[in-house]
Protein backbone atom coordinates (compact mmCIF):
# COMPACT_ATOMS: atom_id res chain seq x y z
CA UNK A 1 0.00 0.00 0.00
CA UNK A 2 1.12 3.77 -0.85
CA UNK A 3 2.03 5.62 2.06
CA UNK A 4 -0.96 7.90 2.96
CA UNK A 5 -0.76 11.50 2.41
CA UNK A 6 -3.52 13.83 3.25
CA UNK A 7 -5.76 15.90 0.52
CA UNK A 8 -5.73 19.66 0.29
CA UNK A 9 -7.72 21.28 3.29
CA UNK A 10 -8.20 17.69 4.44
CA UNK A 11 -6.74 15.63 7.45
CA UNK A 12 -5.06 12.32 7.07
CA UNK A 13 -7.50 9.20 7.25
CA UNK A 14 -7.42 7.53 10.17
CA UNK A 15 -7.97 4.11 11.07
CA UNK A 16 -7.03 2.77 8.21
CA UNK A 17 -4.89 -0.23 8.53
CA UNK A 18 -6.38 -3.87 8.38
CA UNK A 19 -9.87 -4.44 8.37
CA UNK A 20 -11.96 -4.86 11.55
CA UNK A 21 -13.72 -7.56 12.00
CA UNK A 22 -16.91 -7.51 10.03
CA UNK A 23 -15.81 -4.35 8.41
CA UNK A 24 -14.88 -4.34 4.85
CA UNK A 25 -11.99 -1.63 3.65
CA UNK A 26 -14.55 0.48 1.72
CA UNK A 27 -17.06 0.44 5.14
CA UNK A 28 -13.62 1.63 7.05
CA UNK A 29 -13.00 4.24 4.64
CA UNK A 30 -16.53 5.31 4.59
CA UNK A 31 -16.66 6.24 8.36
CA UNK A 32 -13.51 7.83 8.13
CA UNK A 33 -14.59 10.20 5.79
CA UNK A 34 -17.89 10.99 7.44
CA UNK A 35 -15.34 11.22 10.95
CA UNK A 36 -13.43 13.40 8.64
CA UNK A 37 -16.23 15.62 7.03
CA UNK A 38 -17.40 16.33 10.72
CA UNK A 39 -14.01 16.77 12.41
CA UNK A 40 -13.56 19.74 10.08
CA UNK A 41 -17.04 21.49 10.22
CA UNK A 42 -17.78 21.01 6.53
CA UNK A 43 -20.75 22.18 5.50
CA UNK A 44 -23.03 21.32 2.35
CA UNK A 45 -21.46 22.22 -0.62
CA UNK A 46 -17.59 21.98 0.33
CA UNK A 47 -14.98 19.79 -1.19
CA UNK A 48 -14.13 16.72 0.02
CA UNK A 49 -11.74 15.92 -2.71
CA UNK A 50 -12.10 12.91 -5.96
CA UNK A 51 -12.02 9.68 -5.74
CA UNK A 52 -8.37 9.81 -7.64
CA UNK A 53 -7.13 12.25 -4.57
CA UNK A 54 -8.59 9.56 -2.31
CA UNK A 55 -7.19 6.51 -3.69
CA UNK A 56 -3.90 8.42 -3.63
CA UNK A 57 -3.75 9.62 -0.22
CA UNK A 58 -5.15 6.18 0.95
CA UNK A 59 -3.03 3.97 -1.07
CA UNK A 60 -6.24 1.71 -1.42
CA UNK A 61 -8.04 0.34 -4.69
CA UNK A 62 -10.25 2.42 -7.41
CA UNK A 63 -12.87 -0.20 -6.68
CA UNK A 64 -12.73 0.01 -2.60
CA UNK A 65 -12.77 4.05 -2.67
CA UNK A 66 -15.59 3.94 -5.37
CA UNK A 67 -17.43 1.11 -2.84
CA UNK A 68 -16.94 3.94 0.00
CA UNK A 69 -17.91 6.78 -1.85
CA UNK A 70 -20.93 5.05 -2.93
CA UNK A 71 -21.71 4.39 0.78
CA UNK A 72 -21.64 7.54 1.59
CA UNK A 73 -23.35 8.85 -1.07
CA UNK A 74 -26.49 6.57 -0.14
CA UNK A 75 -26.39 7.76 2.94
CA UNK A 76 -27.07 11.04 1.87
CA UNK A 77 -23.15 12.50 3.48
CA UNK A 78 -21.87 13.19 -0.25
CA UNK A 79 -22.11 14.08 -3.53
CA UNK A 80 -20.83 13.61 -6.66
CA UNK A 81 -20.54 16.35 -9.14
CA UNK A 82 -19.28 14.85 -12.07
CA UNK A 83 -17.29 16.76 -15.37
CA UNK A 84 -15.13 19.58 -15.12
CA UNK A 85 -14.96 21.40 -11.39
CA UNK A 86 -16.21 18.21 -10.39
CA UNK A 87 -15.38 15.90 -7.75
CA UNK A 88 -17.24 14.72 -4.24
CA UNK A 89 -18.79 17.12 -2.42
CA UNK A 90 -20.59 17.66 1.30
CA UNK A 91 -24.47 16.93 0.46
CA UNK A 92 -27.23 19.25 1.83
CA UNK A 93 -28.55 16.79 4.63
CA UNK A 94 -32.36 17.02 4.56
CA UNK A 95 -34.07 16.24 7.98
CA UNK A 96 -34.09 12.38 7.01
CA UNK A 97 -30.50 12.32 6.88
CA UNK A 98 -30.36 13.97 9.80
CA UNK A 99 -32.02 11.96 11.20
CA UNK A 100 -29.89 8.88 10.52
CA UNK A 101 -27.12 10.54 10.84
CA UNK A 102 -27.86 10.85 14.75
CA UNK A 103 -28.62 7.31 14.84
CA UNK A 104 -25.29 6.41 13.83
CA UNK A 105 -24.10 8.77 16.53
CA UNK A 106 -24.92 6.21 18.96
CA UNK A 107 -22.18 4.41 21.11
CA UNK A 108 -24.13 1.25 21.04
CA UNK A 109 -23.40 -0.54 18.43
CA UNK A 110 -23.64 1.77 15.39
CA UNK A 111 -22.57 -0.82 12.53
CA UNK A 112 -25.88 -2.33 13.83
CA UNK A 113 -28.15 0.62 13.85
CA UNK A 114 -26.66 1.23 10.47
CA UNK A 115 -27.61 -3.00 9.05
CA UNK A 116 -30.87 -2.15 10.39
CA UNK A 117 -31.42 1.05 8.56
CA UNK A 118 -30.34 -0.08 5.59
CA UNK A 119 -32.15 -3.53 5.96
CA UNK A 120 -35.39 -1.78 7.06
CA UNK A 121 -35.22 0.20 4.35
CA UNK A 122 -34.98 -2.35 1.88
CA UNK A 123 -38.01 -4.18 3.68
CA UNK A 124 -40.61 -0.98 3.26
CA UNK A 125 -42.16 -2.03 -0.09
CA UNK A 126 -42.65 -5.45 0.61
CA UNK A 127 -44.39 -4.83 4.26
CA UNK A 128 -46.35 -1.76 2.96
CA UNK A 129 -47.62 -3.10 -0.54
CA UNK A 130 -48.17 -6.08 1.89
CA UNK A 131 -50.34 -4.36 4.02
CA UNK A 132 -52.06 -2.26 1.46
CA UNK A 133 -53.49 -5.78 0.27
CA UNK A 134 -54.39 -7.58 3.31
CA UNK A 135 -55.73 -4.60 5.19
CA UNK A 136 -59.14 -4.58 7.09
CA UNK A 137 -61.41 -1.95 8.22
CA UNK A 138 -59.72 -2.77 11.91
CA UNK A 139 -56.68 -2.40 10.66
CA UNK A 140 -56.82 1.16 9.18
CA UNK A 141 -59.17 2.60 12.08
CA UNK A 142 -55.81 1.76 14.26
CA UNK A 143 -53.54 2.94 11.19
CA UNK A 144 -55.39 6.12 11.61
CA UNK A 145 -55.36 6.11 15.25
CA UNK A 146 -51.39 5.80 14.96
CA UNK A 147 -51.32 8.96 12.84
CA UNK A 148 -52.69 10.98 15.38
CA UNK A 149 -50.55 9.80 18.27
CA UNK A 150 -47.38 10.17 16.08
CA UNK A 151 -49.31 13.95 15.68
CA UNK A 152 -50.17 14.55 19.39
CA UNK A 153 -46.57 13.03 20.58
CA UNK A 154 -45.83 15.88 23.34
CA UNK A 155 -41.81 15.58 22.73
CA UNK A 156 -39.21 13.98 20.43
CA UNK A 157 -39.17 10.48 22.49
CA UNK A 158 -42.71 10.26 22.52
CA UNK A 159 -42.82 10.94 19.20
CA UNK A 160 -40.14 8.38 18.17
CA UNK A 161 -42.04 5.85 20.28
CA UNK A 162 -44.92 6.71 18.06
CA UNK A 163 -43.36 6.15 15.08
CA UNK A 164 -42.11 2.77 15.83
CA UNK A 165 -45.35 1.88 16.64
CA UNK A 166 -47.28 2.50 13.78
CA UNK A 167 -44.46 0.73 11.67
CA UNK A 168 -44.82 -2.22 14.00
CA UNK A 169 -49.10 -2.13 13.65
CA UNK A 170 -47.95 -2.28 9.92
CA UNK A 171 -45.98 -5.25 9.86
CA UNK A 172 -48.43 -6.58 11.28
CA UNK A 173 -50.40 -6.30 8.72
CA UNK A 174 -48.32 -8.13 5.85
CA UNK A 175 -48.95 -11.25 5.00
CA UNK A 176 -45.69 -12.30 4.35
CA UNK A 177 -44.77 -13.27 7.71
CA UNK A 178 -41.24 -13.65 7.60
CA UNK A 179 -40.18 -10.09 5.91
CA UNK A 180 -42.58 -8.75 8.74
CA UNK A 181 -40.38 -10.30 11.08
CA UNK A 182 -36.91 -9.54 9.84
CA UNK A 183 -38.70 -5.87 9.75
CA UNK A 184 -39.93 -6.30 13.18
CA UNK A 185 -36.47 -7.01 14.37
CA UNK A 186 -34.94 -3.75 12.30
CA UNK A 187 -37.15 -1.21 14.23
CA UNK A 188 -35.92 -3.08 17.40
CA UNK A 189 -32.75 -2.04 16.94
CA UNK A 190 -34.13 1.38 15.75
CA UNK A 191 -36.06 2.07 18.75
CA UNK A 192 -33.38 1.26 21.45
CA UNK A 193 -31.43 3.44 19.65
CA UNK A 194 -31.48 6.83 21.71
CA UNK A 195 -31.01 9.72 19.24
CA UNK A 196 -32.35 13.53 18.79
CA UNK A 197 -32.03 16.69 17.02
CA UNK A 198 -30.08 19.39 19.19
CA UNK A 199 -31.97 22.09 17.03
CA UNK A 200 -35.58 22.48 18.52
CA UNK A 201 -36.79 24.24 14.98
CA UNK A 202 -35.08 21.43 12.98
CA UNK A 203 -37.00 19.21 14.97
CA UNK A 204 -40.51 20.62 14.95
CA UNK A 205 -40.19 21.06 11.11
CA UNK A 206 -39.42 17.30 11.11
CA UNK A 207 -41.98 15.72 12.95
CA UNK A 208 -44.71 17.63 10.89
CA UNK A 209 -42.90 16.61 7.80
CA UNK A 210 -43.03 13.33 8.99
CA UNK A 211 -46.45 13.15 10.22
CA UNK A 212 -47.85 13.91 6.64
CA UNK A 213 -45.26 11.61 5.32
CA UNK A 214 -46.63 8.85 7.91
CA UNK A 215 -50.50 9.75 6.98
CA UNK A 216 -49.96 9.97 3.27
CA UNK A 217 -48.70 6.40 3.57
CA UNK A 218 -51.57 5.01 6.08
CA UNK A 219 -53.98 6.67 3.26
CA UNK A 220 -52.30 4.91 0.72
CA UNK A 221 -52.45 1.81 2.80
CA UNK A 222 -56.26 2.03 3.55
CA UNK A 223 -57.15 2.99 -0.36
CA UNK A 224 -55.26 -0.26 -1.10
CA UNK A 225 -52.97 1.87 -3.58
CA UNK A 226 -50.28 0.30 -4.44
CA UNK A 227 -48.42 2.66 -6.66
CA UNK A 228 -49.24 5.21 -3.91
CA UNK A 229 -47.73 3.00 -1.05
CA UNK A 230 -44.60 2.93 -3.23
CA UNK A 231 -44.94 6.79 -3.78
CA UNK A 232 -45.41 7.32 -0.08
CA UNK A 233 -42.44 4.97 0.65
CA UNK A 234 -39.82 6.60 -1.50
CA UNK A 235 -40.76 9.70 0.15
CA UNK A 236 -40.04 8.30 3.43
CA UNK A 237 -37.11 6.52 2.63
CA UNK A 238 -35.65 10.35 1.11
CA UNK A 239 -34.39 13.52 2.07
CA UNK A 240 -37.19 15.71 0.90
């Protein structure tokens, strides 16, 4: 491996030698550049260099620093401007990512809360098109009575627990009993995860995003819509 050397305006990358366990390269490299973007204050919009800079001051593969990129990129922490002036770039973070971003925060176990994330969000379709199928009048009176906790929740950990909830009243739902378990077991993780916004504002603006995110999809779910349950879920597996 090259010797490291560290980008312009950048700090070296540390932590990485050999893989942890249960870590691939690329995954290292990823959280070192998120450690990295945050250690510095970037902000949405500044450089974080190219993927040529990268593989240079890390010494590692095209295809690992493309892997880690790409990482972070679904994760909503960069972008990638490509053609001349191009290069990777802090993204905006919409509340969502914000969101997640503080869930990975957490010193329990954040590879995990970050499986489940991912995992859960791979699950959505399947449990809410599910659901949207199978539903019964009982089912979307208490859909509809989750909605208005989620609205009523007093403060952010009531409102989390609300949230939870109504995902869990929704796996319930699907008839494929095995993806509602796996999902199940995702907001598990999710909800013993403690995270919050340190910005009141930020917050308020999120939970009534997410509220009409949360009833758009119940509606969706009741009407038995399906291309509206997979409208609803793209928007609330986005930054928007």
């Amino acid at each position: 491996m090259r010797p490291r050397r560290s980008t312009p305006g950048g700090a070296v990358l540390s932590g990485l030698g050999a893989a942890s366990p249960g870590r691939t390269r690329a995954e290292q490299l990823a959280a070192a550049l998120d450690d990295r973007i945050r250690s510095l204050g970037l902000r949405a919009g500044d450089a974080v260099g190219t993927l040529e800079s990268l593989r240079e001051e890390t010494g590692y593969a095209y295809s690992t620093v493309s892997e880690a990129v790409r990482v972070l990129r679904d994760r909503g922490v960069l972008d990638i401007r490509p053609g001349r002036g191009g290069g990777l770039f802090v993204a905006d973070r919409g509340p969502v990512v914000r969101l997640r971003h503080t869930l990975l925060d957490v010193q329990d176990e954040p590879a995990t809360v970050a499986d489940a994330i991912e995992l859960r969000d791979h699950l959505e379709v399947l449990v809410d098109v599910g659901a949207a199928r199978c539903r019964t009048e009982t089912d979307v009176a208490e859909l509809r009575e989750h909605v208005e906790r989620l609205r009523a929740a007093p403060d952010w950990d009531a409102f989390m627990r609300a949230n939870w909830a109504l995902h869990e009243r929704i796996a319930r739902i699907c008839p494929n009993r095995m993806a509602a378990a796996v999902y199940a077991g995702t907001l598990g993780h999710l909800s013993s995860a403690s995270s919050r916004f340190d910005d009141a504002e930020a917050s308020g603006r999120y939970r009534a995003e997410r509220c009409e995110v949360h009833a758009d999809l119940v509606e969706a779910i009741a009407a038995g819509d399906e291309a509206a349950v997979r409208a609803a879920v793209a928007r609330h597996n986005t930054t928007t």
